[in-house]
C-alpha atoms as a PDB file:
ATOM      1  CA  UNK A   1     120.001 103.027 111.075  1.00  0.00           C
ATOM      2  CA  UNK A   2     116.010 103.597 110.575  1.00  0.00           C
ATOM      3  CA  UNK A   3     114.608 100.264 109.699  1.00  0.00           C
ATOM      4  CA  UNK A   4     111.206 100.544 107.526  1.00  0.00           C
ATOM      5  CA  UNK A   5     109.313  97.333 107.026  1.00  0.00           C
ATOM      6  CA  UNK A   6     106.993  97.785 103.858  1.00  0.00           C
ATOM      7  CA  UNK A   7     109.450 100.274 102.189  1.00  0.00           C
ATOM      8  CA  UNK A   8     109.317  99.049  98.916  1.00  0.00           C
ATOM      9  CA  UNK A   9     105.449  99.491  98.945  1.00  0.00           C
ATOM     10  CA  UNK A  10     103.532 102.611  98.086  1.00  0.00           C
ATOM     11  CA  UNK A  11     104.017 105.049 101.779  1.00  0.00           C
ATOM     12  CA  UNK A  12     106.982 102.870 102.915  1.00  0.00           C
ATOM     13  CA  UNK A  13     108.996 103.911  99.616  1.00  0.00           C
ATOM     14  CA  UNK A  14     107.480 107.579  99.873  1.00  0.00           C
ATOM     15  CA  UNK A  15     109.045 107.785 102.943  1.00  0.00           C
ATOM     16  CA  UNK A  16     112.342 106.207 102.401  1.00  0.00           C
ATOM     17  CA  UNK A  17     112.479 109.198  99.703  1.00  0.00           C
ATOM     18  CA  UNK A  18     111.089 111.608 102.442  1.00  0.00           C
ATOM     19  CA  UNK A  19     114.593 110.463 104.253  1.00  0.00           C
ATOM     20  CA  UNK A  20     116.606 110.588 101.649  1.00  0.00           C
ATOM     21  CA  UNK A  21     115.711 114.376 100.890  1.00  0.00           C
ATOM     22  CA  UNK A  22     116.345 114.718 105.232  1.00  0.00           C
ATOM     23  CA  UNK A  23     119.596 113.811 104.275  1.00  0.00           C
ATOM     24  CA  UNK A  24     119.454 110.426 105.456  1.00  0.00           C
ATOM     25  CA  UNK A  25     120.185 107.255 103.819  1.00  0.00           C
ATOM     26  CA  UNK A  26     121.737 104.957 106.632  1.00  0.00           C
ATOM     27  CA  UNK A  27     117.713 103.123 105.901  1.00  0.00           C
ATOM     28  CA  UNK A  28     117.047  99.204 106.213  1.00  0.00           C
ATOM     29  CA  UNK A  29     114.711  98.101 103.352  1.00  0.00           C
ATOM     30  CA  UNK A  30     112.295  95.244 104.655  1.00  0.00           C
ATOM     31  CA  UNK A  31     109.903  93.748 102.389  1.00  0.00           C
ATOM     32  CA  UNK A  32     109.335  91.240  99.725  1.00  0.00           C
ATOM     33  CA  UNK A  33     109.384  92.098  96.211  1.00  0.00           C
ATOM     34  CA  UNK A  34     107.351  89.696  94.928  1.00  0.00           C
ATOM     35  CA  UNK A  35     106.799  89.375  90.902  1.00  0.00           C
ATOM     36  CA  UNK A  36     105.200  92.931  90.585  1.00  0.00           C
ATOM     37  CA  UNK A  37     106.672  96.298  89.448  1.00  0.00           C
ATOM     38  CA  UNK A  38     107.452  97.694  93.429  1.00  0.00           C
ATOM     39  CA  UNK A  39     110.799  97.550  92.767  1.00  0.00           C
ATOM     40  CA  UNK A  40     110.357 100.227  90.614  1.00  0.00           C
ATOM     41  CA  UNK A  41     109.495 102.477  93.890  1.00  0.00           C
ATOM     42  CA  UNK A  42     113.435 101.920  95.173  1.00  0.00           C
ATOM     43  CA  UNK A  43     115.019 102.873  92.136  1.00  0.00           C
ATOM     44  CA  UNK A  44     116.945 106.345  92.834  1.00  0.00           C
ATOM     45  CA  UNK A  45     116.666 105.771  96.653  1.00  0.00           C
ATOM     46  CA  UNK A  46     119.704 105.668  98.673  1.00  0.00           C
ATOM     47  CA  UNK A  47     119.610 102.759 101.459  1.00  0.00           C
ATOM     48  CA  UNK A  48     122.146 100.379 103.247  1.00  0.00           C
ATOM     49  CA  UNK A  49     120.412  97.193 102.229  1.00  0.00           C
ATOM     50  CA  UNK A  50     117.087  95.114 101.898  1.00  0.00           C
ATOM     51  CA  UNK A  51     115.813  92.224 103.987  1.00  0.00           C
ATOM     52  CA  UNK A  52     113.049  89.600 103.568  1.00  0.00           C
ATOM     53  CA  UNK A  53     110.693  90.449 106.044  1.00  0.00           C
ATOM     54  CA  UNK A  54     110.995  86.896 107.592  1.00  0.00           C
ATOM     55  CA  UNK A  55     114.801  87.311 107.591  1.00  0.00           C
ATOM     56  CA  UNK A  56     114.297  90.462 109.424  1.00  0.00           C
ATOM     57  CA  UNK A  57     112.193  88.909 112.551  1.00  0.00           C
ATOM     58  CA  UNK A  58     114.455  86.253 112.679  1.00  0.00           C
ATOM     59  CA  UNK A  59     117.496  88.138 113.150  1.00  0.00           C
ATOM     60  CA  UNK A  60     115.430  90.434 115.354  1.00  0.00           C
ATOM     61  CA  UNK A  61     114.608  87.115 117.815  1.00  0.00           C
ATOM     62  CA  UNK A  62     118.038  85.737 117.592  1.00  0.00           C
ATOM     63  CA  UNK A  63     119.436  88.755 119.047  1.00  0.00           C
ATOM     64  CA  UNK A  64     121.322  89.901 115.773  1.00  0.00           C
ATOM     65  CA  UNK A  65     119.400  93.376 115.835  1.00  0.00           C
ATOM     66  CA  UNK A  66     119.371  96.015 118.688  1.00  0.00           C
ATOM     67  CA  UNK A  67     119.061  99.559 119.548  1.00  0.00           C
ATOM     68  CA  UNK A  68     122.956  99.766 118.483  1.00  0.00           C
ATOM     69  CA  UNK A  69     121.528  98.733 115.147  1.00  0.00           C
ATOM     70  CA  UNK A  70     118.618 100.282 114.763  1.00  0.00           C
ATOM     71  CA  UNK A  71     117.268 103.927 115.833  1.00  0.00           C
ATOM     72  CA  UNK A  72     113.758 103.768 114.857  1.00  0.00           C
ATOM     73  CA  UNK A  73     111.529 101.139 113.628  1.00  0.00           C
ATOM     74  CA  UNK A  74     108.756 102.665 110.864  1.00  0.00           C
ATOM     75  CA  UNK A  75     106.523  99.557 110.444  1.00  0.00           C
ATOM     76  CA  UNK A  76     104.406  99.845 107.496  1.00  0.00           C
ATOM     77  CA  UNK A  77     104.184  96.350 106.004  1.00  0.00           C
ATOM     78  CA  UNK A  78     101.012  94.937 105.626  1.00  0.00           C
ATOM     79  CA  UNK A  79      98.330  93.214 103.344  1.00  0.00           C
ATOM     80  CA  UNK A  80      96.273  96.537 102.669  1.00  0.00           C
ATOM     81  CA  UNK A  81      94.084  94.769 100.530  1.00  0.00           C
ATOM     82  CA  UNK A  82      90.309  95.907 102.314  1.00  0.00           C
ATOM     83  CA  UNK A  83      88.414  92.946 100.041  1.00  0.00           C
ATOM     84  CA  UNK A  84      91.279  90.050 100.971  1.00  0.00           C
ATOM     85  CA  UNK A  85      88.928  87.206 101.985  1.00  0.00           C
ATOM     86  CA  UNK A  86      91.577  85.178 103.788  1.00  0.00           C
ATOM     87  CA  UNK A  87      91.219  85.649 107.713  1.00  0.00           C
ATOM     88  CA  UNK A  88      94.517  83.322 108.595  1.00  0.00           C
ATOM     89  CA  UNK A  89      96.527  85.154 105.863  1.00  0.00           C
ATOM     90  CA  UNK A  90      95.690  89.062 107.030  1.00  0.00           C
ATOM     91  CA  UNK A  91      96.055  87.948 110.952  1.00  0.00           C
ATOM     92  CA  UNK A  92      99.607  86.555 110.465  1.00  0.00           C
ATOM     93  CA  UNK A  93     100.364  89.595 108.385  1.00  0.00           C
ATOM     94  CA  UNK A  94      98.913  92.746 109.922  1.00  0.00           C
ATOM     95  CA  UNK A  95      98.702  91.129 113.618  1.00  0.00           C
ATOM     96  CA  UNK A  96     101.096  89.001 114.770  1.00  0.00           C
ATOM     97  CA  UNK A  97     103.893  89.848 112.150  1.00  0.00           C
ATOM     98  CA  UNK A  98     103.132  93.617 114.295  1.00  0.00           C
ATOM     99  CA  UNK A  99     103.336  91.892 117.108  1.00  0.00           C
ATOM    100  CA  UNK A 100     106.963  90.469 116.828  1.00  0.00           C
ATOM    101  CA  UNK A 101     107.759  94.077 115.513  1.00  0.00           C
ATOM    102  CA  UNK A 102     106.501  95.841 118.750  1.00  0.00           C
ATOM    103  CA  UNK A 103     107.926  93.252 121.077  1.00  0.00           C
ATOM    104  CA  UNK A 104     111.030  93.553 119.811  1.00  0.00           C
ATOM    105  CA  UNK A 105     111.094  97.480 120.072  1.00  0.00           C
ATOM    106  CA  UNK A 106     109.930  97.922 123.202  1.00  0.00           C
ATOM    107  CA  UNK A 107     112.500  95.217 124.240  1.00  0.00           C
ATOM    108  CA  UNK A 108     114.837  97.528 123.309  1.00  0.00           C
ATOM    109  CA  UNK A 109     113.572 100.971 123.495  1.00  0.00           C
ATOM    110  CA  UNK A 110     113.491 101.571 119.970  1.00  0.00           C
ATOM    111  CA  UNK A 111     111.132 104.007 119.137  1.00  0.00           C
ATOM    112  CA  UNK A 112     108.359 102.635 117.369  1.00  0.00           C
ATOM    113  CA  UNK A 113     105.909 104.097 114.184  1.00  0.00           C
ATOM    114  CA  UNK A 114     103.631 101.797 112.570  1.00  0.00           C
ATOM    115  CA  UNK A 115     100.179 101.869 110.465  1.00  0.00           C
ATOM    116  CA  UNK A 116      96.864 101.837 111.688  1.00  0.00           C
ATOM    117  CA  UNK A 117      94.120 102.249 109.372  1.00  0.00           C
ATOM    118  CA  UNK A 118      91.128 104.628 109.210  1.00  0.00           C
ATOM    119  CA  UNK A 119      89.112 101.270 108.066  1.00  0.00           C
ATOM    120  CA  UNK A 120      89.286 100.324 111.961  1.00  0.00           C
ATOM    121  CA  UNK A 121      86.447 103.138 112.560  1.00  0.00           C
ATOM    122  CA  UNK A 122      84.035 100.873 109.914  1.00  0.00           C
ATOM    123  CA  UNK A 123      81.051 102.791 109.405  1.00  0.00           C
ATOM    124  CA  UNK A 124      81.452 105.632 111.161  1.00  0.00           C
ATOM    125  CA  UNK A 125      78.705 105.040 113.686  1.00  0.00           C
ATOM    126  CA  UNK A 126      80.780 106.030 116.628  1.00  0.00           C
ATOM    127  CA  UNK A 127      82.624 108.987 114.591  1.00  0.00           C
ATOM    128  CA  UNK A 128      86.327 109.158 113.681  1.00  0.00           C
ATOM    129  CA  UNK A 129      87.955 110.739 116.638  1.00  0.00           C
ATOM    130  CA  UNK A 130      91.543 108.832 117.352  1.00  0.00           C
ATOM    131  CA  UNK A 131      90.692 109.519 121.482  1.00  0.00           C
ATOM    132  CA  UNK A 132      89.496 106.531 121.977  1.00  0.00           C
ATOM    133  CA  UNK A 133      90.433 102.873 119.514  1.00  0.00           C
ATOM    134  CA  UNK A 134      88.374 100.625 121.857  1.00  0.00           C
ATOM    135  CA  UNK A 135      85.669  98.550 120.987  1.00  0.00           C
ATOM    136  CA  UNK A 136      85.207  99.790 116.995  1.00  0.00           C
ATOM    137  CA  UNK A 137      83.489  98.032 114.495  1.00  0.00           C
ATOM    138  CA  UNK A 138      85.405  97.518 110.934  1.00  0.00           C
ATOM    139  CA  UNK A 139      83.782  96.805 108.112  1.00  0.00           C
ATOM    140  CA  UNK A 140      85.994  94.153 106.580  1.00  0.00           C
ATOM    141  CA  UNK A 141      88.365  91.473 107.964  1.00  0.00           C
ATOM    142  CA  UNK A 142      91.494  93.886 106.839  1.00  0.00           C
ATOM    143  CA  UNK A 143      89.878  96.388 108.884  1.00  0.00           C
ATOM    144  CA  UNK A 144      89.911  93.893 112.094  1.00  0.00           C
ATOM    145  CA  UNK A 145      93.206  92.762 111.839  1.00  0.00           C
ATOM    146  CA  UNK A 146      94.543  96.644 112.103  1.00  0.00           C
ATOM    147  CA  UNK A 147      91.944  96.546 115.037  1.00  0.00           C
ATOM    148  CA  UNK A 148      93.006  93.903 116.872  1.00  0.00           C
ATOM    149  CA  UNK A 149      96.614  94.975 116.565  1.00  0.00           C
ATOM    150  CA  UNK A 150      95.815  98.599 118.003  1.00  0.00           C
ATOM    151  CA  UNK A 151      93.958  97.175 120.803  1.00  0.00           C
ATOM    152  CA  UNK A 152      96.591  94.811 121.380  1.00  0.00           C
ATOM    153  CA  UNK A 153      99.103  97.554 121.464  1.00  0.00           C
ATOM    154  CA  UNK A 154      96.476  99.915 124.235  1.00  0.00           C
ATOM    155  CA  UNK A 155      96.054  96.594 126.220  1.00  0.00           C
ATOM    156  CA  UNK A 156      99.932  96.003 126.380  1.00  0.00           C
ATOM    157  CA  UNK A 157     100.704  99.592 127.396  1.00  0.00           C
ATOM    158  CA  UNK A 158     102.713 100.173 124.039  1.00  0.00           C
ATOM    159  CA  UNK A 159     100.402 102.978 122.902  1.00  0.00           C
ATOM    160  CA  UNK A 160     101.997 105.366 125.566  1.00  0.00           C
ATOM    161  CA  UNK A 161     105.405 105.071 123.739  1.00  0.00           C
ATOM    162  CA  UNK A 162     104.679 103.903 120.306  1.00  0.00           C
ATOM    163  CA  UNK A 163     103.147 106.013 117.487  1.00  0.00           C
ATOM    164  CA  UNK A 164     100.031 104.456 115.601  1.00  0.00           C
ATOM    165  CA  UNK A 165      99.140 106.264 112.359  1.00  0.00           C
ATOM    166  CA  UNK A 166      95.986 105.651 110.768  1.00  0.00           C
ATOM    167  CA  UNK A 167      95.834 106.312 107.552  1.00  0.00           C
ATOM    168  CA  UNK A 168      92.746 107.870 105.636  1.00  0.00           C
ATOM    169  CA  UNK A 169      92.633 107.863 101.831  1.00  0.00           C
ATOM    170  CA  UNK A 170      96.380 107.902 100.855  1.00  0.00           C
ATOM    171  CA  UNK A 171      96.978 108.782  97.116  1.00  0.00           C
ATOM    172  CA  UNK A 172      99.585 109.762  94.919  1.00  0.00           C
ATOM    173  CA  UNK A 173     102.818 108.101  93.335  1.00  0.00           C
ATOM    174  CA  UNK A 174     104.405 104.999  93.514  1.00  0.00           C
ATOM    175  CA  UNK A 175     100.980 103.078  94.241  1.00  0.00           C
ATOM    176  CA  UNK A 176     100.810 101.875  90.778  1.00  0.00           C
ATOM    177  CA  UNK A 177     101.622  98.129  91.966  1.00  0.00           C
ATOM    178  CA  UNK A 178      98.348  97.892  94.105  1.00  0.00           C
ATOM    179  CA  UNK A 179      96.043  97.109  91.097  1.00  0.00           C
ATOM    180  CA  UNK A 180      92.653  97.634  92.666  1.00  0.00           C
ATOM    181  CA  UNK A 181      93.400  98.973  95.984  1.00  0.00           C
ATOM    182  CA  UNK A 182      94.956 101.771  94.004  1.00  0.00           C
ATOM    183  CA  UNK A 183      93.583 105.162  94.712  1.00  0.00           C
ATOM    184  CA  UNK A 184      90.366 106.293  92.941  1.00  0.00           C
ATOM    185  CA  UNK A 185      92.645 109.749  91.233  1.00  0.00           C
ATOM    186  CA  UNK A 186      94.821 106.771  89.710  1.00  0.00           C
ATOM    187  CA  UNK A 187      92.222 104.935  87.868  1.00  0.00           C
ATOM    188  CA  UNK A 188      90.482 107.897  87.340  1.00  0.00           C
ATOM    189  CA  UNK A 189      93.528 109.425  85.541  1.00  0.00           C
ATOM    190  CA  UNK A 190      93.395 105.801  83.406  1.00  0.00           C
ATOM    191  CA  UNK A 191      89.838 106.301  82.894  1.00  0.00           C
ATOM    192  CA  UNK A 192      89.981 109.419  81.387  1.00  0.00           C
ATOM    193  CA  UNK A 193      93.216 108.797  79.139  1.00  0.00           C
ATOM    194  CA  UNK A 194      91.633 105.369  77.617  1.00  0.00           C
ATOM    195  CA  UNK A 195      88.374 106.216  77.307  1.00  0.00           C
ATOM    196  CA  UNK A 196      87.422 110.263  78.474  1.00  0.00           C
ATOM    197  CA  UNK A 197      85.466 109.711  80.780  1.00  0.00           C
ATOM    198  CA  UNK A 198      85.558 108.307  84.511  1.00  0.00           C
ATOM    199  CA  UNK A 199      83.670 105.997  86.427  1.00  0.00           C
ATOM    200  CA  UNK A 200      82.116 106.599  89.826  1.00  0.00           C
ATOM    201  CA  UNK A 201      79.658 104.430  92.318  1.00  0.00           C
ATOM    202  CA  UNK A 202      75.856 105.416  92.444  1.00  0.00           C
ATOM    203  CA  UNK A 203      74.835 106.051  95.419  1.00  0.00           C
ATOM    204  CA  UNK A 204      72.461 103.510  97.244  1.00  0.00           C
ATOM    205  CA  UNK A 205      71.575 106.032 100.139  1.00  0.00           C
ATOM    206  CA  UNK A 206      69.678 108.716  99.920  1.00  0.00           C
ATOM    207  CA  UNK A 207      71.267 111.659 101.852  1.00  0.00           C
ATOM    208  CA  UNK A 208      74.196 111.077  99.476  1.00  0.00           C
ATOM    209  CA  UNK A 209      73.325 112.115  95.476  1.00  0.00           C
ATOM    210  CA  UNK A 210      75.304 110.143  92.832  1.00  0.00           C
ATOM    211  CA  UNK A 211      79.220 110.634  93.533  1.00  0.00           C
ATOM    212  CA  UNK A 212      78.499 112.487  96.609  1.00  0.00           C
ATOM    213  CA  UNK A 213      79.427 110.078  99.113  1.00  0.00           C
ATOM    214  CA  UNK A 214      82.451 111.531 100.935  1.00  0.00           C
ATOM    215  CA  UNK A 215      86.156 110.331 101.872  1.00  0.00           C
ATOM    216  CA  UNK A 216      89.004 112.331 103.605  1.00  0.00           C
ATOM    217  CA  UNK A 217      91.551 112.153 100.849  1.00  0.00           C
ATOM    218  CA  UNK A 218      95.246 112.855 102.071  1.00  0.00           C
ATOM    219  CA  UNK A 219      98.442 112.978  99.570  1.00  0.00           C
ATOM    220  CA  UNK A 220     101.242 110.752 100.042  1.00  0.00           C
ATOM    221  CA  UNK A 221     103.425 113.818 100.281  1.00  0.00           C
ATOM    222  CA  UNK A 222     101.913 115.451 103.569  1.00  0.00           C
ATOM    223  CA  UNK A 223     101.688 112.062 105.290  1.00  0.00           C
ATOM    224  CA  UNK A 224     105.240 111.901 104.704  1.00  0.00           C
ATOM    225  CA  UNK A 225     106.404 115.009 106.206  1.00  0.00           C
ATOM    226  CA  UNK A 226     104.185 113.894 109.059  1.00  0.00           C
ATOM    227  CA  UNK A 227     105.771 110.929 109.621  1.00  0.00           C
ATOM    228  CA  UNK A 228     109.121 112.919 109.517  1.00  0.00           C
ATOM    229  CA  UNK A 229     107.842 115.074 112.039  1.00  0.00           C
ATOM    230  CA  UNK A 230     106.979 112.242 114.330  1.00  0.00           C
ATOM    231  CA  UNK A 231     109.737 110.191 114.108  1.00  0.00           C
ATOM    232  CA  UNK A 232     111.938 113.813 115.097  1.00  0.00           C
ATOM    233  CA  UNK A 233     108.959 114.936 117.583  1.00  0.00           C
ATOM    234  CA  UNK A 234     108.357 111.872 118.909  1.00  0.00           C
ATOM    235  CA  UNK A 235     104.562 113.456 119.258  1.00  0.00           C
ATOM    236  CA  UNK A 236     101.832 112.857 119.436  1.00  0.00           C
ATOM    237  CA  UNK A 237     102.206 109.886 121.384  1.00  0.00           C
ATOM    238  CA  UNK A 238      99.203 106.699 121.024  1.00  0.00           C
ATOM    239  CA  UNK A 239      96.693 106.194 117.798  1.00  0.00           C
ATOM    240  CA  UNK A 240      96.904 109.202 115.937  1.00  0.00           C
ATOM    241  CA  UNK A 241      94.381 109.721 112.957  1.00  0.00           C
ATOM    242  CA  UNK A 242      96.340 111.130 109.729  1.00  0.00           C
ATOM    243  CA  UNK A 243      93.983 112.554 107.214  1.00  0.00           C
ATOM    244  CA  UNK A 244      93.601 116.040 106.403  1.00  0.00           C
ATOM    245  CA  UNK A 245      90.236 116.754 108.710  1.00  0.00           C
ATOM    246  CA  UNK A 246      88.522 117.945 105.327  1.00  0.00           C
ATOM    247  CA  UNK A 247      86.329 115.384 104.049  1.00  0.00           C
ATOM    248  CA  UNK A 248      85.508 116.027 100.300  1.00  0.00           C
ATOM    249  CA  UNK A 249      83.074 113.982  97.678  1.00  0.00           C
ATOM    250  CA  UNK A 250      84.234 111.457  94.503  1.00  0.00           C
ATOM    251  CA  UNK A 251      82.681 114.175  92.550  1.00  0.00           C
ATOM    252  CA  UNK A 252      85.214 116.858  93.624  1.00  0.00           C
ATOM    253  CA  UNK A 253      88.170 114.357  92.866  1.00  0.00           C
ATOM    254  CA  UNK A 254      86.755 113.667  89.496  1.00  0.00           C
ATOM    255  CA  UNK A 255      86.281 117.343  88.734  1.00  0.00           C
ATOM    256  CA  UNK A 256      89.892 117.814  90.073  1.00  0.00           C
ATOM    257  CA  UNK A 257      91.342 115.036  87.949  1.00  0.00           C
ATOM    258  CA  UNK A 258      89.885 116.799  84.790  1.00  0.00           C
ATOM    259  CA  UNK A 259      91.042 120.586  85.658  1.00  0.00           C
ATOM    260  CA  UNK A 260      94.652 119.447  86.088  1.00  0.00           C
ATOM    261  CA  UNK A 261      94.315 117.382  82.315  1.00  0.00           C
ATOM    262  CA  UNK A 262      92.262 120.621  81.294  1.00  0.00           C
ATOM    263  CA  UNK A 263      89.316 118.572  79.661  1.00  0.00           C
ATOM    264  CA  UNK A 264      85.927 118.887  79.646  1.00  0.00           C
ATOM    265  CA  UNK A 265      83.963 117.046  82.757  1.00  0.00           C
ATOM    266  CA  UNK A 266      82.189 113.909  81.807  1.00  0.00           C
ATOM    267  CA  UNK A 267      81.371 111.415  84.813  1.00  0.00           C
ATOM    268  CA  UNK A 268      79.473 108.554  84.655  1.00  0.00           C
ATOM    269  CA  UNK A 269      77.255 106.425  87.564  1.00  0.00           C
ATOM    270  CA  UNK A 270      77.416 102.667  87.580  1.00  0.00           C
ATOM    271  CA  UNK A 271      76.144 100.589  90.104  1.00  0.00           C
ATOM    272  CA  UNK A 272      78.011  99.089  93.246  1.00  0.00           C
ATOM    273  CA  UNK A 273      78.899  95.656  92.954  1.00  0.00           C
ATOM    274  CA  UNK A 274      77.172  93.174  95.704  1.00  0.00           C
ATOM    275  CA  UNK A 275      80.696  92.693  97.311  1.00  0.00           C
ATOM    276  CA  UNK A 276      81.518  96.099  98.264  1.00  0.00           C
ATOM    277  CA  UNK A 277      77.912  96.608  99.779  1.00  0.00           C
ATOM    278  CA  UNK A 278      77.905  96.319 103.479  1.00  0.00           C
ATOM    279  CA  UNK A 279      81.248  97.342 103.483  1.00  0.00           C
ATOM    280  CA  UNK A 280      81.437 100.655 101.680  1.00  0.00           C
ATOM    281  CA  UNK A 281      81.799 103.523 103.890  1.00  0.00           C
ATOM    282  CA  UNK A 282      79.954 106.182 103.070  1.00  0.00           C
ATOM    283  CA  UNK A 283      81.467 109.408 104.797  1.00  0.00           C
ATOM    284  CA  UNK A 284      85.244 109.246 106.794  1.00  0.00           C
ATOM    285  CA  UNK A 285      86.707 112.663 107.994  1.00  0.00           C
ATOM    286  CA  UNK A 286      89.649 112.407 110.801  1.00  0.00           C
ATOM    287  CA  UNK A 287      89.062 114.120 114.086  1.00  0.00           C
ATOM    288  CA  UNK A 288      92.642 116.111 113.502  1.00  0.00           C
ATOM    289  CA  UNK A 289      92.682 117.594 117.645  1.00  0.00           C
ATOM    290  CA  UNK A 290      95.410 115.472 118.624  1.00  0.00           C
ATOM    291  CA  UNK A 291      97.805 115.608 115.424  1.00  0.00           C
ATOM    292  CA  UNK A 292      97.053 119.834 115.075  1.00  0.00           C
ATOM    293  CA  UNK A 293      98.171 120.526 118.839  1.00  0.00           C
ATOM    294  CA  UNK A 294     100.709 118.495 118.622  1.00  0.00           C
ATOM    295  CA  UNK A 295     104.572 119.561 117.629  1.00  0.00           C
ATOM    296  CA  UNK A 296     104.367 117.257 114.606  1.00  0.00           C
ATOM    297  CA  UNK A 297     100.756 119.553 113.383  1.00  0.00           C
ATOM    298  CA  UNK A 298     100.992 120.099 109.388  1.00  0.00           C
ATOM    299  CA  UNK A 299      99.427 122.518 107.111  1.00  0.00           C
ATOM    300  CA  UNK A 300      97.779 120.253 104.648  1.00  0.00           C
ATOM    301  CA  UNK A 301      97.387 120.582 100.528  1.00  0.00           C
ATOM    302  CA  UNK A 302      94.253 121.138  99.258  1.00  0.00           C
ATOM    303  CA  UNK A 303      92.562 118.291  97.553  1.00  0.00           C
ATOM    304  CA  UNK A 304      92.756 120.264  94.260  1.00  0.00           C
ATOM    305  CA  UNK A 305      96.328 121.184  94.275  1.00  0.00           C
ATOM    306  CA  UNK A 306      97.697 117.638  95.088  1.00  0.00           C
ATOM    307  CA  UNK A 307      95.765 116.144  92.581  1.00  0.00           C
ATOM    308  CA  UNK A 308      97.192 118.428  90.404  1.00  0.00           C
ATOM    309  CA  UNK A 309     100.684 117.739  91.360  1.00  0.00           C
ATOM    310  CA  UNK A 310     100.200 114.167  91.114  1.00  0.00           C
ATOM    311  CA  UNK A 311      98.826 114.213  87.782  1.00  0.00           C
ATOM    312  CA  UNK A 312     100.464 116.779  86.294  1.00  0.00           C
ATOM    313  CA  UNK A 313     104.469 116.328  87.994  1.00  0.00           C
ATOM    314  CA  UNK A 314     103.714 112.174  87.996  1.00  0.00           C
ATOM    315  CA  UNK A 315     101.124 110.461  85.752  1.00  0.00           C
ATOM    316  CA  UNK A 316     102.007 112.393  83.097  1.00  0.00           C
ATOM    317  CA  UNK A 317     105.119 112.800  83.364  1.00  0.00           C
ATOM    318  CA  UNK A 318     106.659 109.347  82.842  1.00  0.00           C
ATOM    319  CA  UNK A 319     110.014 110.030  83.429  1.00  0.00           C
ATOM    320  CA  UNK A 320     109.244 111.227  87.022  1.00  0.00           C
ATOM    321  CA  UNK A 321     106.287 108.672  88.123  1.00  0.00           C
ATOM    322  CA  UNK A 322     108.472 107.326  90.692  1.00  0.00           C
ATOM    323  CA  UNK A 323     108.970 109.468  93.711  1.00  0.00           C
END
């Protein structure tokens, strides 16, 4: 049985569908469904059963779980909100909630997946190449808790049999739950169906014109078969970056968003609010070496095809927006 903390969420339930088309649907839901629409995201998928993620640890600590239970652990729960102000609240979540996962798979020799983020690189100033996760400086306080985690993983020894994935700019369906930490082809799609035109930040820097700063956007869909890849490869071993290596600008989403709804392009600058300055990253592209050599290496979409895809096969499609 593949447990997947998180699966109810926006990758976890990608990737319980991911398994499902595999063939496999001996899957252990673990999350909390709250009061929003994620349980939406499980409907059609094919599991054994769901856990609270508290219920889960416990069992895993009283002894009620091991590798005769479980065959992989994929652990993708986590507060991913980047402008969550509460310190105590993201540490027990994305740290030592982590923690208890790890501990308990290494206990047991369960091989072990779980998400990093690209926010751990902050700014950029010392690049975005996965060789190295020491001493980076995030941006934000959900950024530091994914830090701390990794480091605690490299200073434990974990790394060299574990498999840390972080994540650049994930989009596509089944995020619909995350309200504003929704991807910016989402609310762009929104934008443009309830009032025809989108939205985009001015830039405050000046090597980056209006809708020109930069992101490495990555579909839901790719990651996915990544992950599938790496849970069957068991490669590449450590903190591995997933984006697609090809950093492109807000204005080519925009543009892309527009193509695939075939209207005419009509994108407007406002101003970044106070709280996102300081914390807005300008420019991320993943440093892809250790992924692309690996067996688990992917050929990636391009940005305008699996925007297309989402928008046309998903957002407006209603009957297939779930994945």
């Amino acid at each position: 049985m593949i447990a997947v903390t998180g699966a109810a969420g926006f990758i976890g339930s990608c990737f319980v569908k991911t398994l499902n088309e595999k063939g496999y649907n001996d899957i252990l839901i673990i999350d909390s469904l709250e009061q929003d629409d994620r349980w939406n995201n499980l409907v059609t998928k094919r599991f054994r059963g769901i856990e609270h993620p508290e219920v889960f640890k416990r069992k895993c600590s009283e002894g009620q779980y091991d590798a005769s239970d479980i065959s992989a652990l994929i652990h993708l729960g986590a507060c991913s909100s980047t402008t969550e102000r509460n310190a105590e609240y993201l540490l027990e979540n994305n740290y030592r909630y982590s923690m208890a996962m790890a501990q308990f798979a290494m206990a047991h020799d369960i091989p072990f997946i779980y998400a990093s983020s690209a926010a751990t690189y902050g700014g950029g100033d010392q690049g975005y190449d996965d060789a190295s996760s020491i001493g980076l400086r995030p941006l934000n306080m959900y950024g530091y808790s994914k830090q701390l985690f990794d480091e605690w993983m490299i200073d434990n020894g974990y790394d060299a049999s574990a498999i840390g994935i972080k994540f650049f700019n994930v989009f596509g369906p089944n995020e619909y739950h995350k309200g504003d930490m929704a991807s910016m082809i989402y609310k762009s799609w929104k934008q443009v169906m309830s009032q025809g035109y989108i939205s985009l930040f001015a830039s405050d820097i000046s090597e980056y014109p209006d809708g020109g700063q930069m992101r490495d956007f990555i579909y839901v869909k790719d990651a996915c078969e990544v992950m599938w890849k790496m849970l069957n490869e068991k490669s590449p071993k450590g903190i591995v970056n997933l984006g697609t290596g090809k950093a492109r600008t807000w204005n080519d989403l925009a543009n892309s968003v527009f193509k695939a709804l075939g209207k005419e392009i009509d994108i407007r600058y406002v101003s970044m609010p106070d709280s996102l300055k300081g914390q807005y990253q300008y420019y991320t592209q993943a440093e892809m070496k250790k992924l692309q050599t690996s067996t688990s290496a992917h050929d990636f979409m391009e940005l305008e095809d699996s925007i297309g895809d989402y928008v046309i096969n998903h957002l407006q499609d209603s009957t297939k927006r779930y994945y």
